[in-house]
Every structure is written in structure tokens, then in C-alpha cells.
Protein backbone atom coordinates (compact mmCIF):
# COMPACT_ATOMS: atom_id res chain seq x y z
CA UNK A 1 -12.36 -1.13 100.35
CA UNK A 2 -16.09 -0.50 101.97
CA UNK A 3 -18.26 0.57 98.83
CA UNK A 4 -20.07 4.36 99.55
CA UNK A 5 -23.76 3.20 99.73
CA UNK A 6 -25.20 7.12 99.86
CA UNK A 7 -23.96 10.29 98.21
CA UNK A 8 -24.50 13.90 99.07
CA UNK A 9 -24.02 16.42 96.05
CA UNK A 10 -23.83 20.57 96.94
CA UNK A 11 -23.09 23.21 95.20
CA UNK A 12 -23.97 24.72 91.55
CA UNK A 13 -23.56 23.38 88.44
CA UNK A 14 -24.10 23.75 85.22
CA UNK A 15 -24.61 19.95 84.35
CA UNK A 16 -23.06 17.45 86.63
CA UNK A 17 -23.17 13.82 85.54
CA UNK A 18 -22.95 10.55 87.72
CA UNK A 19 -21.54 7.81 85.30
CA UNK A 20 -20.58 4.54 86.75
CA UNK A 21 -18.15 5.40 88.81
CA UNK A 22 -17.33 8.36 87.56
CA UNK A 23 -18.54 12.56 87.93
CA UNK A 24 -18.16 15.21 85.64
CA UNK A 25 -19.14 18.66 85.87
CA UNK A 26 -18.99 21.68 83.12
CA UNK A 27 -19.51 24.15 85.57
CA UNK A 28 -16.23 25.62 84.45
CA UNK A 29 -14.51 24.89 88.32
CA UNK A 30 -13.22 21.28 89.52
CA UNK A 31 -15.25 19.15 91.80
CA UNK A 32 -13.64 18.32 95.03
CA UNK A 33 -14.84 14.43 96.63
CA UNK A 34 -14.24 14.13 100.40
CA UNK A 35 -14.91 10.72 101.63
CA UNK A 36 -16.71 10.53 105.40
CA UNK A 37 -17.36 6.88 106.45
CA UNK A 38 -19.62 5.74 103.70
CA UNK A 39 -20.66 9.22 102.70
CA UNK A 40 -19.23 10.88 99.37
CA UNK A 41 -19.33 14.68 99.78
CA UNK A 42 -19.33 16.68 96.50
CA UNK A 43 -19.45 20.06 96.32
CA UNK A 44 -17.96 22.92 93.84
CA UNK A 45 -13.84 24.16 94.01
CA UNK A 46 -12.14 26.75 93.44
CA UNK A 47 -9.57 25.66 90.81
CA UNK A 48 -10.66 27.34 87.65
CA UNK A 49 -7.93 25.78 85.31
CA UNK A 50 -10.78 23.60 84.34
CA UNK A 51 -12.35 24.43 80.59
CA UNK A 52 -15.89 25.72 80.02
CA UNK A 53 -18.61 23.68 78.46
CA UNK A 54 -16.14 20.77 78.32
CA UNK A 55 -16.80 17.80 81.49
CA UNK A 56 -14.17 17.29 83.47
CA UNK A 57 -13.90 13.41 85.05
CA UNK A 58 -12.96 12.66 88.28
CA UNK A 59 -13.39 8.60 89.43
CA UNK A 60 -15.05 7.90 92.47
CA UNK A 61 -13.66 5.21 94.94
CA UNK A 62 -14.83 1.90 94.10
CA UNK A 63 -17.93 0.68 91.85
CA UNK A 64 -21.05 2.06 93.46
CA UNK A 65 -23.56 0.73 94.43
CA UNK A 66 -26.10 3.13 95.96
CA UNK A 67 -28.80 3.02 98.35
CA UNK A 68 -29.35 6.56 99.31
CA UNK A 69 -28.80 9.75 97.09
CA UNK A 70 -29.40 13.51 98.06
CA UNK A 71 -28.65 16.01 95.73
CA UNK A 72 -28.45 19.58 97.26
CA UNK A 73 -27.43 21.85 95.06
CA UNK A 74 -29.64 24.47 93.30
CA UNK A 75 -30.06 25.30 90.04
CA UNK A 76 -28.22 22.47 88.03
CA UNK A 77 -28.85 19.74 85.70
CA UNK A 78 -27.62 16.35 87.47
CA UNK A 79 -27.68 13.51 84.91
CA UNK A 80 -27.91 9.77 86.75
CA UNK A 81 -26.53 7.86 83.90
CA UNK A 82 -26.06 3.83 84.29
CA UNK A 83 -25.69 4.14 87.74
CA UNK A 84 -26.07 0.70 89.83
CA UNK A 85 -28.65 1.58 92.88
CA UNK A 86 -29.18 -1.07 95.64
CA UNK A 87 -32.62 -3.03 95.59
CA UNK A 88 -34.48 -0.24 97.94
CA UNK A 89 -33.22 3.08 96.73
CA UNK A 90 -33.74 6.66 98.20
CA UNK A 91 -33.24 9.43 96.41
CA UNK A 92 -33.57 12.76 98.02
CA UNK A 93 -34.06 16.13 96.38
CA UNK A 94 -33.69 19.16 98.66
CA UNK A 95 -31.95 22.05 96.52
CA UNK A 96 -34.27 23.85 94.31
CA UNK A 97 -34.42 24.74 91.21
CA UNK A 98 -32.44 21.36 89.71
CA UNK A 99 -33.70 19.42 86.42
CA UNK A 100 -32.68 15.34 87.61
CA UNK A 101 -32.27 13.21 84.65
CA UNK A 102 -32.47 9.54 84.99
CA UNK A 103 -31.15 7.48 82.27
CA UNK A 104 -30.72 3.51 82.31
CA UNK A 105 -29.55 2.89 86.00
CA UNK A 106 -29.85 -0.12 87.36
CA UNK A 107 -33.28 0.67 89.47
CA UNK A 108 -35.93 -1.14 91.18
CA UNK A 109 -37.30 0.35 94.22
CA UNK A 110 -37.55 3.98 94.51
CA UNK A 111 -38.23 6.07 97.17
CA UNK A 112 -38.38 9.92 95.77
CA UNK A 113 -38.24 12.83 98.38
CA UNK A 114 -38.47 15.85 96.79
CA UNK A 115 -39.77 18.23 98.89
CA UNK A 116 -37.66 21.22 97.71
CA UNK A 117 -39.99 23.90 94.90
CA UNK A 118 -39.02 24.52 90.98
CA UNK A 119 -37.09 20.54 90.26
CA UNK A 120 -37.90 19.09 87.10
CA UNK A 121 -37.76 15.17 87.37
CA UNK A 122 -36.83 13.78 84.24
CA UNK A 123 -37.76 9.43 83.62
CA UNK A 124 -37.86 9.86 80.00
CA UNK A 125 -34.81 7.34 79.65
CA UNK A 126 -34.69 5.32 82.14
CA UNK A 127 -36.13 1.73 82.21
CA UNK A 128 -39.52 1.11 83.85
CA UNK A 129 -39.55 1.03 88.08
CA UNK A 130 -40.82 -1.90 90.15
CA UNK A 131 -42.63 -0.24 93.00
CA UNK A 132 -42.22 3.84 94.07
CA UNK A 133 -43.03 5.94 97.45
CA UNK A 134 -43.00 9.40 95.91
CA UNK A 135 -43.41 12.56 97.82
CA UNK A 136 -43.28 15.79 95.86
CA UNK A 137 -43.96 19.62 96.33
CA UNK A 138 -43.85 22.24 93.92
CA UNK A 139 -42.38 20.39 91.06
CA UNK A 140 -42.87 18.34 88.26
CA UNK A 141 -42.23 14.50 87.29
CA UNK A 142 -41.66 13.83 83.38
CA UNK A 143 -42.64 10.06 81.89
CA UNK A 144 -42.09 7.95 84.64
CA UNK A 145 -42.63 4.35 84.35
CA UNK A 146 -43.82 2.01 86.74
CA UNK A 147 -44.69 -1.91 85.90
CA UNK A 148 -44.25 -3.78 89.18
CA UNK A 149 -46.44 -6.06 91.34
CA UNK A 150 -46.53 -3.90 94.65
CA UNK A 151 -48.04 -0.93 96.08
CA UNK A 152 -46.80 2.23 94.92
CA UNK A 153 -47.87 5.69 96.32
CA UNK A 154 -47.26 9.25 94.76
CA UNK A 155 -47.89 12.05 97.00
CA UNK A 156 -47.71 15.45 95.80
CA UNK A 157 -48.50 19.17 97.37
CA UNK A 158 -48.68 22.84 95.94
CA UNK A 159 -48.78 23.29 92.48
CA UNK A 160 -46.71 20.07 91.16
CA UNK A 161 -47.40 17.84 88.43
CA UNK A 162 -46.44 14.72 87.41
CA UNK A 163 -47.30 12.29 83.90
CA UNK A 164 -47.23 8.60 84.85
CA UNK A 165 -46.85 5.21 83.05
CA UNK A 166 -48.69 2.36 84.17
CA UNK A 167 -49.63 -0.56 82.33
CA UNK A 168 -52.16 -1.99 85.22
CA UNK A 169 -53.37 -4.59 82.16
CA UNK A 170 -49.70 -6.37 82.72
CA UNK A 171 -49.63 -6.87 86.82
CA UNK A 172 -51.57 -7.17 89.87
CA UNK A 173 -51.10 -3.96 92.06
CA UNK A 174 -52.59 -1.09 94.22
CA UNK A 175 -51.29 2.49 93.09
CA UNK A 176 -52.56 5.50 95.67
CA UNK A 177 -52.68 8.99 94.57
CA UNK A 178 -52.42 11.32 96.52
CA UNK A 179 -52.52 15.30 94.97
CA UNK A 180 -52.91 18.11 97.56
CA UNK A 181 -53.61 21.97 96.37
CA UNK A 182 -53.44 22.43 93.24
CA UNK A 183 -51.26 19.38 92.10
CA UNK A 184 -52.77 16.73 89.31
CA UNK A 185 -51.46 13.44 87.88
CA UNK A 186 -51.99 12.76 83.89
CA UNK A 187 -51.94 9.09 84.30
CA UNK A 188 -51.15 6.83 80.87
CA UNK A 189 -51.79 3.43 80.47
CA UNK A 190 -52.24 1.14 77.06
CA UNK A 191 -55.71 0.31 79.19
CA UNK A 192 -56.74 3.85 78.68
CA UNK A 193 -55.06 5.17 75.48
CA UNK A 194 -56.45 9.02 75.80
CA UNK A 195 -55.24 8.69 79.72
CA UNK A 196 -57.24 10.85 82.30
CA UNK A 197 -56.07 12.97 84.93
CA UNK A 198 -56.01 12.64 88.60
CA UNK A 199 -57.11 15.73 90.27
CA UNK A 200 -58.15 14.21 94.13
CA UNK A 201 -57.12 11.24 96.37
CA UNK A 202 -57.60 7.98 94.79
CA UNK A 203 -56.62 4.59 95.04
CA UNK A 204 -56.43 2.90 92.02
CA UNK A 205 -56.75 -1.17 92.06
CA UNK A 206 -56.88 -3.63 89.03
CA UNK A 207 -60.62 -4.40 89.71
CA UNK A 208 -60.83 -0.36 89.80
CA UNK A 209 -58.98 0.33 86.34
CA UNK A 210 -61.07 -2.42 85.04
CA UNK A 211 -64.05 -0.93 85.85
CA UNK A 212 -62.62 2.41 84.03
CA UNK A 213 -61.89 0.77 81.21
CA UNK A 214 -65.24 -0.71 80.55
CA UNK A 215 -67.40 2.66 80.77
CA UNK A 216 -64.54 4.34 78.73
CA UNK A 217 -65.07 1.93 76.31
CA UNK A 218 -68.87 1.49 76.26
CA UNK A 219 -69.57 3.98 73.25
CA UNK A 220 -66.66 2.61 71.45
CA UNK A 221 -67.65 -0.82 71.84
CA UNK A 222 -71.17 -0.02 70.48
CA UNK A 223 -69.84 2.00 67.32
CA UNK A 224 -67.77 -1.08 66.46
CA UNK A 225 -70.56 -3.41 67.13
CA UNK A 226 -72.79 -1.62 64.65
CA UNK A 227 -69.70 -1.04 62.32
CA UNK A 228 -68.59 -4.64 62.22
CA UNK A 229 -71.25 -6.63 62.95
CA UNK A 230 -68.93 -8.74 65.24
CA UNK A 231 -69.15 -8.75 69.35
CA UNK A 232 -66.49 -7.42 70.91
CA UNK A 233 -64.45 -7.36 74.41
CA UNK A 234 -66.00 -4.21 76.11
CA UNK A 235 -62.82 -4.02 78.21
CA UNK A 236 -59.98 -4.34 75.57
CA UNK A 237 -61.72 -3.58 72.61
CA UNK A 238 -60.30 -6.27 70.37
CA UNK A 239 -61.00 -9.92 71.48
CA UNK A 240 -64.56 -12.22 70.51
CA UNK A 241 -66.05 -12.39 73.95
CA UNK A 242 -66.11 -16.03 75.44
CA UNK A 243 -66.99 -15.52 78.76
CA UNK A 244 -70.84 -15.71 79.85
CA UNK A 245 -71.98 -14.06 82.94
CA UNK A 246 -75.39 -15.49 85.03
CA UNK A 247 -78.19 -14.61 85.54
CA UNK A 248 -78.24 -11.43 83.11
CA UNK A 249 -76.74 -14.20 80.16
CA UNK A 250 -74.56 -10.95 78.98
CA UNK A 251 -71.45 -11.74 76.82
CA UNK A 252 -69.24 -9.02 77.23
CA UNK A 253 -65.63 -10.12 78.44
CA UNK A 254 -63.06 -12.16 76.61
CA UNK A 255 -60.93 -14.65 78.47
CA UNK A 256 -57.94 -12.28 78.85
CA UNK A 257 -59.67 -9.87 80.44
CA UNK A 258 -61.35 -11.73 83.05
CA UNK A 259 -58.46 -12.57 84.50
CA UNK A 260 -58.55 -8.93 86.19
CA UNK A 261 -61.01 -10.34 88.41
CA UNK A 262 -60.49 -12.39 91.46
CA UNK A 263 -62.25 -16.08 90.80
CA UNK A 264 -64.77 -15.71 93.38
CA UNK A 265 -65.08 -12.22 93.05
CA UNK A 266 -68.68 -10.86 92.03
CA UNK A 267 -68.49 -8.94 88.74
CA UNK A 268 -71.05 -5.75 88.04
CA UNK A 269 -71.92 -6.20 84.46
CA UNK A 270 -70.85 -3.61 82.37
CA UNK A 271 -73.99 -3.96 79.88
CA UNK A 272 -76.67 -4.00 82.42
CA UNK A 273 -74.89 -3.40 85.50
CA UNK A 274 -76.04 -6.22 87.53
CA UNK A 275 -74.36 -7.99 89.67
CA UNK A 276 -73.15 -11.23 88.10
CA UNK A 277 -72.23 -14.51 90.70
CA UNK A 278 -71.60 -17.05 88.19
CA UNK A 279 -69.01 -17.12 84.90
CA UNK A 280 -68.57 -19.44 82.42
CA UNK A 281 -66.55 -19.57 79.09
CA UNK A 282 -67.95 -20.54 76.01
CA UNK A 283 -66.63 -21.60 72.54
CA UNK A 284 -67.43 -19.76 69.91
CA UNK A 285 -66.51 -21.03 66.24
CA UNK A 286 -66.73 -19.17 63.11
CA UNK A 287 -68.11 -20.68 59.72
């Protein structure tokens, strides 16, 4: 048996839910599946023997394994739960009007077309993405996650919004932004604990988050300085500083985050804002 590798989902439901390999659907009317080559077509019947508010299961042929998704029905609440995607994923949203819930698939590589107004985009529950292309318009992305090495890009036109996980302290990556109109990003990272939103094109590099971080943390860093007594890590806030920049002799980054740099990359001090060629750690012992 050839395994479907995209689905196609019409109609209007209530809440339909993609389970393994299995759909339900409390929309009160059976779900018909018509198999085309290695497209599923699912759209609304006509049998209403089916009971209200109660799913009704219907198994899809074979295990899935998807690589393309496009949901086109309006007004429903689809539920992806524990579905296994392929490595590069597409998932298209052209019905309006649809709240997508994505809960624990099996998910690396996301491409997200929604280009259709009024879909809520829920990641609440599902595990952390490696990379996303993200195009929206007119709708609204809920606590997605994204942790991986490579370039990501979220695009996003008319009035949408979207709230965005990403722990740039953990990897090496470039992240684009890209809100037309009046779309924003609200953009959370352990880096930047009160977050900040993203209001016009950027492009958003380690080196560049980095750089965030340290005036961010600036008047903090000084408070705690005169509060403790003890230097601090003007990027994270917690470590002894051990690394020694030249020729402003400033000690302001521990050796954690240094590694955000590049080895032969120049650094602009963050205390005096010079430009630094030469780092060096030092040892610092405590009586």
C-alpha cells in the first residue's frame, strides 16, 4: 500500500481531529475519505445518524506520514494530535475562520501558508520546531516554539499577530522578521525575560540578540553591582566575568557568553563601547 504523503480537509466542522491514523469529527454528520493517488480528500456527508458532541472515528489507510497538509474548511477547530509529518513539512491554511491546534506531532521542518483572514494558530502543545518559513495574513500564531540551528523566516501582512519562542542563547541561527501593515511579533526568549516586540523588518542574528541583551541588561547589571558588591556577566546576568577585553581592559563577559561571538570576530564593548580586537580569560579565585 503507497502511504498518502498530503491531505486536503473541506468542509465545516465543529472540531475535527487528526489522530494517528485516525479522524473524528463532532460536527454531528459523518466524514466521507475519498482516496486520489496520494491525496486524501475529506470533506462533510450527509448521513446524520451520527451523534452530536460525541467524535465519530473513521481510520485512514495506512500510518501517515505527511509531507503536505491543507486544511480548507472554514470555521472549525482542526486538532493535529500525534501526527507523524515527513522531515520538510507544509502545511497550508486557506479556509478562514479555523482555530489549528497542534499538539505533540512528530515535527521538524515547517513550512506555514496561511494566507486565508480570521485563523487562530494554536503551538501551545506541541514540542519545539527545528527551522520554519511562515507566511501569514490576517491571523494570529499562539506560543510557537522554535530551537533549531537554521534560518527561519516569519512573514506576516494586515493586521496579524504572532508570540514566538526562541531561545537564541541555546543555538547558532539567523531568524528574519518580516511584519507588513499593521502586523507585530512579541518575541520571548530566556535571553530577554520581559521579551520585546517586533513592529518592522528585522533580521535577528546571535551576535544581534547579544548585543540586545547587553543594553537591556546594562541598568540591571549596575543595580546588582552596587547591591552585591560582586561583578557580574552584563549579558546573562549571573556568572563572575572571566573574560578581559584589550585595549579598554573592561571585564564584562563570562566565558559562556562569549561563546556568542565568532573567535576572530571584533567585539563593541558594552561598558565603553569600543571596539575590542583582543580577548583573554582570566582566573579569578575567591578568598
Amino acid at each position: 500500500m503507497i502511504l498518502p504523503t498530503a491531505i486536503r480537509i473541506e468542509g465545516c466542522f465543529e472540531r475535527l481531529v487528526l489522530e494517528n491514523s485516525r479522524v473524528g469529527c463532532t460536527s454531528g454528520e459523518s466524514l466521507s475519505l475519498q482516496q486520489c493517488g496520494s491525496t486524501i480528500v475529506i470533506y462533510k456527508g450527509v448521513n446524520s445518524a451520527t451523534q452530536k458532541h460525541h467524535l465519530h472515528w473513521c481510520d485512514l489507510p495506512g500510518r501517515l506520514k505527511l509531507d503536505h497538509l491543507q486544511i480548507a474548511c472554514t470555521r472549525s477547530v482542526i486538532v493535529l494530535d500525534n501526527i507523524a509529518f515527513g522531515n520538510h513539512a507544509t502545511v497550508a491554511v486557506s479556509g478562514t475562520g479555523n482555530t489549528v491546534v497542534f499538539r505533540h506531532n512528530q515535527l521538524n521542518f515547517l513550512t506555514l501558508d496561511c494566507t486565508a483572514a480570521c485563523n487562530q494558530l494554536n503551538f501551545r502543545e506541541q514540542e519545539p520546531l527545528q527551522e520554519l518559513d511562515c507566511t501569514l495574513s490576517n491571523s494570529a500564531i499562539d506560543s510557537l516554539q522554535v530551537v533549531g540551528y537554521n534560518e527561519s523566516r516569519l512573514q506576516a501582512s494586515g493586521n496579524s499577530v504572532a508570540v514566538v519562542n526562541i531561545p537564541f542563547s541555546s543555538h547558532r541561527r539567523t531568524f528574519s522578521f518580516v511584519p507588513v501593515g499593521a502586523s507585530r511579533f512579541f518575541i520571548l526568549a530566556p535571553d530577554i525575560p520581559q521579551g520585546r516586540f517586533v513592529e518592522n523588518k528585522e533580521q535577528w542574528t546571535v551576535e544581534a540578540v547579544l548585543r540586545e541583551i547587553t543594553l537591556n541588561a546594562e541598568l540591571q547589571t549596575a543595580a546588582a553591582e552596587a547591591s552585591s558588591g560582586t561583578p557580574i556577566c552584563v549579558a546573562c546576568r549571573e556568572c563572575i566575568p572571566t573574560i578581559f577585553l584589550s585595549p579598554c581592559r573592561h571585564l564584562c563577559f563570562c566565558n559562556k557568553c562569549i561563546l556568542y561571538y565568532e573567535p576572530n570576530t571584533q567585539i563593541i564593548c558594552p561598558i565603553c563601547k569600543s571596539i575590542a580586537s583582543h580577548r583573554e580569560e582570566v582566573y579569578i579565585t575567591c578568598a
